[in-house]
PDB file of N, CA and C in Angstrom:
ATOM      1  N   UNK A   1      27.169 -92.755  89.705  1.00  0.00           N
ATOM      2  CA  UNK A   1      27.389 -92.258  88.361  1.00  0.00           C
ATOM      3  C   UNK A   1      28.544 -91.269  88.360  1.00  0.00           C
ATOM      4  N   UNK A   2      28.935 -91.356  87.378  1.00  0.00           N
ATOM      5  CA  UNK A   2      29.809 -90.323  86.983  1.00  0.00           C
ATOM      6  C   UNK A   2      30.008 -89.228  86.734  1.00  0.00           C
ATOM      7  N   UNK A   3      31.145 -88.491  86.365  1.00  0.00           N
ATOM      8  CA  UNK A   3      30.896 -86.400  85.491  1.00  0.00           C
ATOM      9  C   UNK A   3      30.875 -87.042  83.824  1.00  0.00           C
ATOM     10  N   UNK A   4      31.820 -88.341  84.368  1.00  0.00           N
ATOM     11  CA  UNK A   4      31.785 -88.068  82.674  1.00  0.00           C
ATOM     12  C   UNK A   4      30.848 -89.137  81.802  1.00  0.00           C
ATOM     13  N   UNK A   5      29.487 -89.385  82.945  1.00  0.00           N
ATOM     14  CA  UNK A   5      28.375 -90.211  81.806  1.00  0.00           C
ATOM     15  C   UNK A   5      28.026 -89.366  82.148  1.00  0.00           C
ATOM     16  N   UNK A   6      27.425 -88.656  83.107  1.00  0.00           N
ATOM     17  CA  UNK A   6      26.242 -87.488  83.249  1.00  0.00           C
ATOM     18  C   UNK A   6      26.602 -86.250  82.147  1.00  0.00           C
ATOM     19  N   UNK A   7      27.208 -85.980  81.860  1.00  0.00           N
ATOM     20  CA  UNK A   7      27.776 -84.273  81.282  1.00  0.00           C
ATOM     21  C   UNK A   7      27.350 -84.398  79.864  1.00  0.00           C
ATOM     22  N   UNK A   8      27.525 -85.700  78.722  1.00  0.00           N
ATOM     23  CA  UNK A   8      26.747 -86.054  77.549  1.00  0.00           C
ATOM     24  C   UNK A   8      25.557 -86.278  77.664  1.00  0.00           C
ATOM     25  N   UNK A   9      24.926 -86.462  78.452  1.00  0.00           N
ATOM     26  CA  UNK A   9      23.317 -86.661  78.620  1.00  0.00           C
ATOM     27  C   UNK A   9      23.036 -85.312  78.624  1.00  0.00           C
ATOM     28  N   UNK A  10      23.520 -84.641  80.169  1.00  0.00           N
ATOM     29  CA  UNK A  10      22.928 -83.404  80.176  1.00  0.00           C
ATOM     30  C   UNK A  10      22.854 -82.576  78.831  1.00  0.00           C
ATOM     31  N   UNK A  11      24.459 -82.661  77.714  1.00  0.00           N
ATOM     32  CA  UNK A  11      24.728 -82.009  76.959  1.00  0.00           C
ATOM     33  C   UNK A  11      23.224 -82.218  75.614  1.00  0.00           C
ATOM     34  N   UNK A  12      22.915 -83.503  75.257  1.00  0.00           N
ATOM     35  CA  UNK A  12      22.307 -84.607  74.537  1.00  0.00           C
ATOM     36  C   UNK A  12      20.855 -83.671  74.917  1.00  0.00           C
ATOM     37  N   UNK A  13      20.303 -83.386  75.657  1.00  0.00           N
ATOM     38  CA  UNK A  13      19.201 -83.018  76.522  1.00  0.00           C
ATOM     39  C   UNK A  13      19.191 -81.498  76.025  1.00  0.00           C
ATOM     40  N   UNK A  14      20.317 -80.539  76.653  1.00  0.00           N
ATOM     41  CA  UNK A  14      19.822 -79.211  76.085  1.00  0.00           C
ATOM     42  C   UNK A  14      19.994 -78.933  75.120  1.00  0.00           C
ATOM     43  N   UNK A  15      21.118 -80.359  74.291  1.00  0.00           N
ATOM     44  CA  UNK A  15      21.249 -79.932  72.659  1.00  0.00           C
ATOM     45  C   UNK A  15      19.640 -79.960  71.717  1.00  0.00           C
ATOM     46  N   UNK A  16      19.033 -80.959  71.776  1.00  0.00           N
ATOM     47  CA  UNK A  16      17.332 -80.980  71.878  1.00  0.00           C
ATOM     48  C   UNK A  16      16.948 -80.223  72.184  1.00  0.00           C
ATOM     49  N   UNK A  17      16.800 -79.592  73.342  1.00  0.00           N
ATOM     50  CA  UNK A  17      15.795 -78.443  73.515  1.00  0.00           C
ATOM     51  C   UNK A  17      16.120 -78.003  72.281  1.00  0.00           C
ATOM     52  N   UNK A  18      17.474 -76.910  72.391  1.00  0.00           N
ATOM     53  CA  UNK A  18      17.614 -75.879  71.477  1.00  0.00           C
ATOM     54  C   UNK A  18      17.558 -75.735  69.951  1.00  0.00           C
ATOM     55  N   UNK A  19      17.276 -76.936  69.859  1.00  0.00           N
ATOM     56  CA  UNK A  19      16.924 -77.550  68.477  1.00  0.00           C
ATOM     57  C   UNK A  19      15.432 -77.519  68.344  1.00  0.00           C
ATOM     58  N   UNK A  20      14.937 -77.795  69.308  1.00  0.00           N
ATOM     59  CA  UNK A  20      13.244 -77.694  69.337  1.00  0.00           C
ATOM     60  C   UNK A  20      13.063 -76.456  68.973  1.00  0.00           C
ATOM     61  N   UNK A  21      14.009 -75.441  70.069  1.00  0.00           N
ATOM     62  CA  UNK A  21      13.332 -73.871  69.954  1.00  0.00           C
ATOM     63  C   UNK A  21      13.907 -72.966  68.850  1.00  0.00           C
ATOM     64  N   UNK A  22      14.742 -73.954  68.158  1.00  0.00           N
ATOM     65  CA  UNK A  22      15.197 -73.223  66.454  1.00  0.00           C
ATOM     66  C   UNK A  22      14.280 -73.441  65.570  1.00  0.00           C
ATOM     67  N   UNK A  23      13.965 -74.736  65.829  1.00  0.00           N
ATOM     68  CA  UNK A  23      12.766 -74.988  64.397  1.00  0.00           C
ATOM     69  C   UNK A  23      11.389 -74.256  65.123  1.00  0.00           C
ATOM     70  N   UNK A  24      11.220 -73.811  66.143  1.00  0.00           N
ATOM     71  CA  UNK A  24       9.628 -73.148  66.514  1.00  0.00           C
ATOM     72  C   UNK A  24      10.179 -72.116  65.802  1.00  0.00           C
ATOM     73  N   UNK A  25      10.967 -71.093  66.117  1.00  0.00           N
ATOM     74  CA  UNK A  25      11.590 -70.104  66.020  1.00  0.00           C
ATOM     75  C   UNK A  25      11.361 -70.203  64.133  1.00  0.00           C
ATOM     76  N   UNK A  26      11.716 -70.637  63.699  1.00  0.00           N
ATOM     77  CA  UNK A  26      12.047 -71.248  62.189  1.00  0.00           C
ATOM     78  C   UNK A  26      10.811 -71.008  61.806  1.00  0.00           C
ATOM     79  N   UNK A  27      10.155 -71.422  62.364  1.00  0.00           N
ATOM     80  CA  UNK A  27       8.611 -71.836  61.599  1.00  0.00           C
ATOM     81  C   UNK A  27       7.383 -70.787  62.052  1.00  0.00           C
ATOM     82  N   UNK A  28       7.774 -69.887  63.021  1.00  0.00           N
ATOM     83  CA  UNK A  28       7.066 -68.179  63.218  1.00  0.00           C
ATOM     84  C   UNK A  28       7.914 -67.685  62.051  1.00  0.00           C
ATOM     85  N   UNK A  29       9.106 -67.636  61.938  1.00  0.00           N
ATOM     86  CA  UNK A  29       9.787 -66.486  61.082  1.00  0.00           C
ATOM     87  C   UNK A  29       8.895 -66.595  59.593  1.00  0.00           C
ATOM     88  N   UNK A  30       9.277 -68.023  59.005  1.00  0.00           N
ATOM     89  CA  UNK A  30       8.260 -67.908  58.018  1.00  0.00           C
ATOM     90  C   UNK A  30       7.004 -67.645  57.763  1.00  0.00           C
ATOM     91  N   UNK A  31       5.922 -67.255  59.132  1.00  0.00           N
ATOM     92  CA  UNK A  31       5.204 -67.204  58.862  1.00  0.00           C
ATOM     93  C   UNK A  31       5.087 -65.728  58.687  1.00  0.00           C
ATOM     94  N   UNK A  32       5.345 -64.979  59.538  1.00  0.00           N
ATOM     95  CA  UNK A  32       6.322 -63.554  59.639  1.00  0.00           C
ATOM     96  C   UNK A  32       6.481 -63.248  57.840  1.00  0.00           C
ATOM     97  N   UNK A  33       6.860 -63.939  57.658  1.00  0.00           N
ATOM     98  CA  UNK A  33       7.848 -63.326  56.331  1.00  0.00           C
ATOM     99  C   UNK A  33       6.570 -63.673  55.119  1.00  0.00           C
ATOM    100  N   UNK A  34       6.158 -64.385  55.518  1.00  0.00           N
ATOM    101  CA  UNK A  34       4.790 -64.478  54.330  1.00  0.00           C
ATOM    102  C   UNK A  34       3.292 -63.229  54.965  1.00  0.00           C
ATOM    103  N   UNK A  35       3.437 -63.295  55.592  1.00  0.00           N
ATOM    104  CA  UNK A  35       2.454 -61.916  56.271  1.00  0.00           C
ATOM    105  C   UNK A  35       3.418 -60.997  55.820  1.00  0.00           C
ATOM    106  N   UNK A  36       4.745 -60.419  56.258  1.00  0.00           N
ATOM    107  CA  UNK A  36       4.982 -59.570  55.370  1.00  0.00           C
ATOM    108  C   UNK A  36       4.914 -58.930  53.743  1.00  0.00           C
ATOM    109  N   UNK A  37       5.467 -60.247  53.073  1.00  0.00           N
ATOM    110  CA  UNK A  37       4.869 -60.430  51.676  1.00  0.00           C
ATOM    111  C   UNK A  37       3.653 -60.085  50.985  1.00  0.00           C
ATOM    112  N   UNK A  38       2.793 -60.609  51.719  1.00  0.00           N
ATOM    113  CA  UNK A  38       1.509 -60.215  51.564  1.00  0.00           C
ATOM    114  C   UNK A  38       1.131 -58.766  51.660  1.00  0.00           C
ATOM    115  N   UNK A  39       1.569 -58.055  52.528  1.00  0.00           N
ATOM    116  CA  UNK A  39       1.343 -56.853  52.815  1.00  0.00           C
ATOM    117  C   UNK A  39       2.503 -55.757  52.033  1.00  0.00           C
ATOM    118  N   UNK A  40       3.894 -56.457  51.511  1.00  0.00           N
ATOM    119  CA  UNK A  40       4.439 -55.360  50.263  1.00  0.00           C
ATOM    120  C   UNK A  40       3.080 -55.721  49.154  1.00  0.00           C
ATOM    121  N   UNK A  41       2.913 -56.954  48.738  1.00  0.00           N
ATOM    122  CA  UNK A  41       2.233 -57.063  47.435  1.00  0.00           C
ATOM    123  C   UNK A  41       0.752 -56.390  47.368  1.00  0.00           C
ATOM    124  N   UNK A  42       0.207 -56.089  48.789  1.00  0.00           N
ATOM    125  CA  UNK A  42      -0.657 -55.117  48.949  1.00  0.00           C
ATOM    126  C   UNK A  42      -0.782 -53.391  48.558  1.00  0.00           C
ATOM    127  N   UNK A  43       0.806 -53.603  48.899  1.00  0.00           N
ATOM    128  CA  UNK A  43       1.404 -51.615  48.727  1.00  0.00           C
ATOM    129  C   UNK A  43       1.818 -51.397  47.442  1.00  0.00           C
ATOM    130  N   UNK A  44       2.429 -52.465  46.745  1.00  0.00           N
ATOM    131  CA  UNK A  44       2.247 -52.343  45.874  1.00  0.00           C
ATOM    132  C   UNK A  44       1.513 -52.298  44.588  1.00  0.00           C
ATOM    133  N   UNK A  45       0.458 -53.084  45.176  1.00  0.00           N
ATOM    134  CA  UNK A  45      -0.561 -52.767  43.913  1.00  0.00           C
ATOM    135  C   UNK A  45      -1.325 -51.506  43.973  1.00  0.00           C
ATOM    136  N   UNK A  46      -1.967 -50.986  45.486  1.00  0.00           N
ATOM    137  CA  UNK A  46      -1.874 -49.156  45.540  1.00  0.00           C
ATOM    138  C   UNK A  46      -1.170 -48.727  45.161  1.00  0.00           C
ATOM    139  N   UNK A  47       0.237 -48.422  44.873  1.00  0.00           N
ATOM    140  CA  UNK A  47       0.757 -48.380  44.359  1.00  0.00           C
ATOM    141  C   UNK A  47       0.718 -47.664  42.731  1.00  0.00           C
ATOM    142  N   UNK A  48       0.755 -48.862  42.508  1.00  0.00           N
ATOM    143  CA  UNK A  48       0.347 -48.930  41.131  1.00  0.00           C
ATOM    144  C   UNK A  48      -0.894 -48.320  40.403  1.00  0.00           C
ATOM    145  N   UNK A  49      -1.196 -48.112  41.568  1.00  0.00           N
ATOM    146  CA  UNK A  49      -3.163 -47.696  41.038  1.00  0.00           C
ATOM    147  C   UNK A  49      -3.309 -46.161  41.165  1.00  0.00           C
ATOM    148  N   UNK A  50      -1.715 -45.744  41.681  1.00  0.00           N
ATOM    149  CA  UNK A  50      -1.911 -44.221  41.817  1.00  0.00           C
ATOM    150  C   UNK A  50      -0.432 -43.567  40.586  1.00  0.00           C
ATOM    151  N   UNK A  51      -0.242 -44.848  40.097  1.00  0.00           N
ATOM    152  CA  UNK A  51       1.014 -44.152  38.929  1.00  0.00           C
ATOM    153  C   UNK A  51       0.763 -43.053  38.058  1.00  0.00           C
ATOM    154  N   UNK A  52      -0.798 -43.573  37.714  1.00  0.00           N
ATOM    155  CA  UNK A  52      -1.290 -42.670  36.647  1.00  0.00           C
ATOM    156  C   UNK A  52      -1.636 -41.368  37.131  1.00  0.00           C
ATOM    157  N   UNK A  53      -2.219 -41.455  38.277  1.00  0.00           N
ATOM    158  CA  UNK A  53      -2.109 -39.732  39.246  1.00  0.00           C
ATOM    159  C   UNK A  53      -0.782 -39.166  39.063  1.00  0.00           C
ATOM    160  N   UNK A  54       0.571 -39.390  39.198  1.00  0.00           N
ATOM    161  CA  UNK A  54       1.886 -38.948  39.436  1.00  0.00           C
ATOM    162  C   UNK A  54       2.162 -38.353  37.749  1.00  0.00           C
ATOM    163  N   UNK A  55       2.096 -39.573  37.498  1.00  0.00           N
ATOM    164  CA  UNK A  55       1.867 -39.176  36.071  1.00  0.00           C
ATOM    165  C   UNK A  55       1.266 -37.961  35.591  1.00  0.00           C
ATOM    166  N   UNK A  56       0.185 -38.108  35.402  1.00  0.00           N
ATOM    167  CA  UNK A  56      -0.408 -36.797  35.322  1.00  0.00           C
ATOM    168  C   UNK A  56       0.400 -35.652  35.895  1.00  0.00           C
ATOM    169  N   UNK A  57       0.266 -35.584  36.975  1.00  0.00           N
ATOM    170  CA  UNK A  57       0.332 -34.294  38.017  1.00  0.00           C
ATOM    171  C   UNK A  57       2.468 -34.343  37.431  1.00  0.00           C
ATOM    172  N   UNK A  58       3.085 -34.921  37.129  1.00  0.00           N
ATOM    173  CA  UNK A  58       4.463 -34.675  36.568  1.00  0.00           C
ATOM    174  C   UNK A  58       4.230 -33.984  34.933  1.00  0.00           C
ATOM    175  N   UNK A  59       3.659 -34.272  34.098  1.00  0.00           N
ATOM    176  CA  UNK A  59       2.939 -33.862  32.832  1.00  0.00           C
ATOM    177  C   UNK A  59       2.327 -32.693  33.200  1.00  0.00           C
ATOM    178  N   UNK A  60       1.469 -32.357  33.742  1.00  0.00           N
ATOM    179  CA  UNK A  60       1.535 -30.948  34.322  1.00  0.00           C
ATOM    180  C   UNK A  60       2.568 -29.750  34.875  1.00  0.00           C
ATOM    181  N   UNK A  61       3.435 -30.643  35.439  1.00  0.00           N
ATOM    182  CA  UNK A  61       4.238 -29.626  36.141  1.00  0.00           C
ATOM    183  C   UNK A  61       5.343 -29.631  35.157  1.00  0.00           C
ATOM    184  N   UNK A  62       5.487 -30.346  33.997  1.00  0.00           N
ATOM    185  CA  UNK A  62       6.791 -30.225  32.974  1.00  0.00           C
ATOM    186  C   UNK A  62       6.062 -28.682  32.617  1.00  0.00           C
ATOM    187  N   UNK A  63       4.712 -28.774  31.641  1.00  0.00           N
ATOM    188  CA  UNK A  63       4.442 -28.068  30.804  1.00  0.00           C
ATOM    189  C   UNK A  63       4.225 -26.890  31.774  1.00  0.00           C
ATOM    190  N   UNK A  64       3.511 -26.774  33.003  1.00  0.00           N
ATOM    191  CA  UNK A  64       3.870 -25.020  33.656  1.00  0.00           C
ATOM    192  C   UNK A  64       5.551 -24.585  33.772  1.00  0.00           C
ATOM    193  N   UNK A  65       6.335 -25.821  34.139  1.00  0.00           N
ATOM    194  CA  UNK A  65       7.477 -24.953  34.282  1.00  0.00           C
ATOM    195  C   UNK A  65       8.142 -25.051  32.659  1.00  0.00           C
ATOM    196  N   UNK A  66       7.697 -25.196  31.452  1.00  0.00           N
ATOM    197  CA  UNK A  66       7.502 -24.683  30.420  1.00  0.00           C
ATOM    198  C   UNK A  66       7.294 -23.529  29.925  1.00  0.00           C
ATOM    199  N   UNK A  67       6.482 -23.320  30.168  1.00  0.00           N
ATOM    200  CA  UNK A  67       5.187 -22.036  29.960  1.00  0.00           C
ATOM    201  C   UNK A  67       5.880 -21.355  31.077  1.00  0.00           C
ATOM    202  N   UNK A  68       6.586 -20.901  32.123  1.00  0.00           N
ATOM    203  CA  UNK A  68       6.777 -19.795  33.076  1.00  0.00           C
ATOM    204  C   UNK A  68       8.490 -19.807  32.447  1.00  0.00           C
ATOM    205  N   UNK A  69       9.128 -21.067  32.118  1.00  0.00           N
ATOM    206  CA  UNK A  69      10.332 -20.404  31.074  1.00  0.00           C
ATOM    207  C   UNK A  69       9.801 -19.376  29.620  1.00  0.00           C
ATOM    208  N   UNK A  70       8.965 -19.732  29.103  1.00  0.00           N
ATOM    209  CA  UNK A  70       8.898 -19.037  28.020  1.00  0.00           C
ATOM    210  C   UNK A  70       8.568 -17.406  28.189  1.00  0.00           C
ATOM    211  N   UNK A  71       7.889 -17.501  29.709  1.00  0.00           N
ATOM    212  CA  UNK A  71       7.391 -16.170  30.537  1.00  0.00           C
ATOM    213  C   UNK A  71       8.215 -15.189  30.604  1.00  0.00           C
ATOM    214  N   UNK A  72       9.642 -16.123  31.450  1.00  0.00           N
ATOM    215  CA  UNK A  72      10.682 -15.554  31.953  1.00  0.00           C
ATOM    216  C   UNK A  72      11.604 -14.953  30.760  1.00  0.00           C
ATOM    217  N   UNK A  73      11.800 -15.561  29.669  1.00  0.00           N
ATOM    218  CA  UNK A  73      12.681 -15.591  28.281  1.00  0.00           C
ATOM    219  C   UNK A  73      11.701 -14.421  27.818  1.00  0.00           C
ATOM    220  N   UNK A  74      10.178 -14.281  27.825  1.00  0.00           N
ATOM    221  CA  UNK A  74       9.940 -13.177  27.107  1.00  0.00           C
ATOM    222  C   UNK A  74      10.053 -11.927  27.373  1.00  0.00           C
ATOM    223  N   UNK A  75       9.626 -11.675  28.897  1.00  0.00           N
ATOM    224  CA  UNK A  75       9.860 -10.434  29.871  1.00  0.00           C
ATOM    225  C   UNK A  75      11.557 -10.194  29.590  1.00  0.00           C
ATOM    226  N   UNK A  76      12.428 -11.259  29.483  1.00  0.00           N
ATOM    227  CA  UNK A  76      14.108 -10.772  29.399  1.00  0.00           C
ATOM    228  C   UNK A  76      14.243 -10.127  28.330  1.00  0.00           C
ATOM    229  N   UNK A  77      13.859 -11.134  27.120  1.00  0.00           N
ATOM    230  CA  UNK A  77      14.117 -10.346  26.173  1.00  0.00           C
ATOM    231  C   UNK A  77      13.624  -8.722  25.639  1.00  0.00           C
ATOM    232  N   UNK A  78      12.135  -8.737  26.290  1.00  0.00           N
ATOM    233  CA  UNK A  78      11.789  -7.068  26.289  1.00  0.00           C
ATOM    234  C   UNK A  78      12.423  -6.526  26.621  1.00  0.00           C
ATOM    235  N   UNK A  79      12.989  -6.931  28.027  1.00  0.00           N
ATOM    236  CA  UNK A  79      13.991  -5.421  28.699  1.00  0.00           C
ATOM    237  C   UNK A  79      14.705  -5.413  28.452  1.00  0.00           C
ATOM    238  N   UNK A  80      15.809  -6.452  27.251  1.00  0.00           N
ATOM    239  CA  UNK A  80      16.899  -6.503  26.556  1.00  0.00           C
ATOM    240  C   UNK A  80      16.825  -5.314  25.594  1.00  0.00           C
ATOM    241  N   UNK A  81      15.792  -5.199  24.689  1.00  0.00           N
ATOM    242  CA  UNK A  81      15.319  -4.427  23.755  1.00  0.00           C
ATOM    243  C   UNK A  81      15.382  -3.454  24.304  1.00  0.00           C
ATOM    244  N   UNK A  82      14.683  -2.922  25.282  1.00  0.00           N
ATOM    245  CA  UNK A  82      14.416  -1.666  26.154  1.00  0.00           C
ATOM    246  C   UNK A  82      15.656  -1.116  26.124  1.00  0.00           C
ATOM    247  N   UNK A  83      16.870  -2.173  26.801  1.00  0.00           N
ATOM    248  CA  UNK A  83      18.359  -1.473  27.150  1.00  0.00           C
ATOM    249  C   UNK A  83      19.147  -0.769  26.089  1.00  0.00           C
ATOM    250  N   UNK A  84      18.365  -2.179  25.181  1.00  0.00           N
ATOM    251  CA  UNK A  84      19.377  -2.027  23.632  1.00  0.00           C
ATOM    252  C   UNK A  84      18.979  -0.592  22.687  1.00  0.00           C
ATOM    253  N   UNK A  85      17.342  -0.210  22.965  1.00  0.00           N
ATOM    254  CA  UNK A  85      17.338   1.029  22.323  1.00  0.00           C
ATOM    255  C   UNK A  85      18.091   2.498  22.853  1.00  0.00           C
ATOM    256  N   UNK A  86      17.607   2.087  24.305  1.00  0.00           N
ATOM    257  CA  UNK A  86      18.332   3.354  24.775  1.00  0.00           C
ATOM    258  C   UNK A  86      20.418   3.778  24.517  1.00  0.00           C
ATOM    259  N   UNK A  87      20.349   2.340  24.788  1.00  0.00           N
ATOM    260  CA  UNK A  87      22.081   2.346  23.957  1.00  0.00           C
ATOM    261  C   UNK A  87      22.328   2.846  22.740  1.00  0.00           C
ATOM    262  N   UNK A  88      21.244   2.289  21.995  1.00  0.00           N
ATOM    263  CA  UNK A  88      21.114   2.834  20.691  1.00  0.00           C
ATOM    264  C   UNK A  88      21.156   4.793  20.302  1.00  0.00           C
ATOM    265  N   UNK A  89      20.148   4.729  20.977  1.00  0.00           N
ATOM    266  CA  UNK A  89      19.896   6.431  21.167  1.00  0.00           C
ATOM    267  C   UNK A  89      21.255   7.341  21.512  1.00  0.00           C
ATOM    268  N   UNK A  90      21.534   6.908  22.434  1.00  0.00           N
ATOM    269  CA  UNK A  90      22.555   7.309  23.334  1.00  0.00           C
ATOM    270  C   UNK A  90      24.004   7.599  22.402  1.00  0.00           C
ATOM    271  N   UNK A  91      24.318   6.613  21.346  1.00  0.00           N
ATOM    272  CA  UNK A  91      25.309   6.361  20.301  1.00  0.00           C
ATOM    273  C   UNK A  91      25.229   7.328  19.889  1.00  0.00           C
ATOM    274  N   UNK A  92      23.783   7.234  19.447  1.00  0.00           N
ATOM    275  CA  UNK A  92      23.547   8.485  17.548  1.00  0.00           C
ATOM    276  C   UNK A  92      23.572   9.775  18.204  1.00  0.00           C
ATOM    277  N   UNK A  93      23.510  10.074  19.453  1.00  0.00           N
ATOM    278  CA  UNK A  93      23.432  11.183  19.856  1.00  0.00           C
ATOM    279  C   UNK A  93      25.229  11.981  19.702  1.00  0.00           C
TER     280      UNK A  93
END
């Protein structure tokens, strides 16, 4: 025999294999990828089941940091007053 009948066989031979071990390869990945799937569409529906917690607890934290501006704006404006009388005083004098 020859190099050059033997070398297409051999070639013919591991071209097959590697074709075998693409489609195995092929056919874990998908399975891979549907077990993954499964497990976002899992996280996401927890997920989802805790929106209304965030919710909340964001609706809360608008209206305190609400309420501690109106805190802050009222305490300013007193000691605005405070400054402004003594300025005041201070004039007429």
């Amino acid at each position: 025999m020859n190099v050059a009948e033997v070398l297409p066989i051999i070639l013919y031979i591991l071209g097959s294999i590697l074709l075998v071990v693409l489609i195995v390869l092929g056919v874990k990945l998908i399975i891979t990828m549907n077990k993954i799937e499964d497990v976002v569409d899992d996280i996401n529906t927890k997920v989802k089941t805790l929106d209304g917690f965030f919710s909340v607890i964001d609706f809360t934290t608008d209206k305190l940091a609400m309420l501690s501006d109106k805190v802050v704006e009222t305490v300013a404006s007193f000691i605005k007053r405070l400054f402004k009388r003594k300025e005041s005083e201070k004039e007429d004098e």
